[in-house]
Protein backbone atom coordinates (compact mmCIF):
# COMPACT_ATOMS: atom_id res chain seq x y z
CA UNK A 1 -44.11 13.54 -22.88
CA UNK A 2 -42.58 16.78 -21.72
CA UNK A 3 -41.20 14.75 -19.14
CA UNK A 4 -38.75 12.28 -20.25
CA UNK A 5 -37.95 15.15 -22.64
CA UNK A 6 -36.43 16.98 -19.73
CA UNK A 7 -35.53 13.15 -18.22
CA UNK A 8 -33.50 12.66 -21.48
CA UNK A 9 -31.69 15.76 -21.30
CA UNK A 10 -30.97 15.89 -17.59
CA UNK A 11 -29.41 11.85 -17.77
CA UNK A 12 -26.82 12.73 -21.25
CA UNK A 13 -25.88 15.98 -19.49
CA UNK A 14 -25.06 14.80 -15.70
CA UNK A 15 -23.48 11.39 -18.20
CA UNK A 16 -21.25 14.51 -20.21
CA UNK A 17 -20.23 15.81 -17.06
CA UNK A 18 -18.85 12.96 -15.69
CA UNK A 19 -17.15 11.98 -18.46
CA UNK A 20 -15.48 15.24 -18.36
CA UNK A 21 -14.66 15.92 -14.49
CA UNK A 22 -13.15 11.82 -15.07
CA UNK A 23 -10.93 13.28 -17.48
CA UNK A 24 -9.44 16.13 -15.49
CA UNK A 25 -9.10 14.30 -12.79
CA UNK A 26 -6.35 12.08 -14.37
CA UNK A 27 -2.94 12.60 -13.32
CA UNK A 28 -0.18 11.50 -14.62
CA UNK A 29 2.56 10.28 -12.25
CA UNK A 30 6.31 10.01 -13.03
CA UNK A 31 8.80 8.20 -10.92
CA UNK A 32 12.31 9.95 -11.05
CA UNK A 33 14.60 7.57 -12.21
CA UNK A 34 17.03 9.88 -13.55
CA UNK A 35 18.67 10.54 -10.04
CA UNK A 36 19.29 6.67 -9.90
CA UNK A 37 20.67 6.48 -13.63
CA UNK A 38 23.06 9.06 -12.88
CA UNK A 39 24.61 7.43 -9.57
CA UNK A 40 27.61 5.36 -10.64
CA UNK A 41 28.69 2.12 -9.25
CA UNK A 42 31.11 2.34 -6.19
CA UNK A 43 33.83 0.46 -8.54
CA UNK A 44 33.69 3.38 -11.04
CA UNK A 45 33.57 6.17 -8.51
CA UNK A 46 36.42 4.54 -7.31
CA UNK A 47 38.38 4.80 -10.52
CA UNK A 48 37.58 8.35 -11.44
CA UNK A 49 38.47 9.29 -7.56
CA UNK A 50 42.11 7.52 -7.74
CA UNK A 51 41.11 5.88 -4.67
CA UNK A 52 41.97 2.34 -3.65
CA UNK A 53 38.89 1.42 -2.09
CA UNK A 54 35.51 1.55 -3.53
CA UNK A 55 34.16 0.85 0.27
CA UNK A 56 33.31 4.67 0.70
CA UNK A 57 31.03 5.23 -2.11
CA UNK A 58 29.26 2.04 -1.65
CA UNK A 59 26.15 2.86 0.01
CA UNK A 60 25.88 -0.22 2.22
CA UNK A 61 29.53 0.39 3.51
CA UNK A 62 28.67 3.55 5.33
CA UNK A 63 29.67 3.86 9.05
CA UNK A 64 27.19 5.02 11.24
């Protein structure tokens, strides 16, 4: 009897304990999308600029 008193006790704690190290372990990850929501399309860079070419703040138009 004494036995799967101690049994009993030993399998709900080690199942509490995992529930609770699986909890803190959980992380939450956020991708940052502000930087990309701030960037503004080469056309309207263009017009705030004055320039007459949106070529040079369109990333794919860079010169290497």
């Amino acid at each position: 009897m004494k036995n799967s008193k101690y049994t009993k006790f030993v399998v709900i704690t080690m199942v509490v304990l995992f529930v609770i190290v699986s909890m803190l372990s959980c992380t939450i990850h956020q991708s940052n999308s502000s930087n990309s929501s701030n960037k503004l399309p080469p056309g309207q860079a263009k017009k705030m600029s004055g320039s007459k070419s949106a070529k040079a703040y369109a990333p794919g138009q860079q010169k290497k």
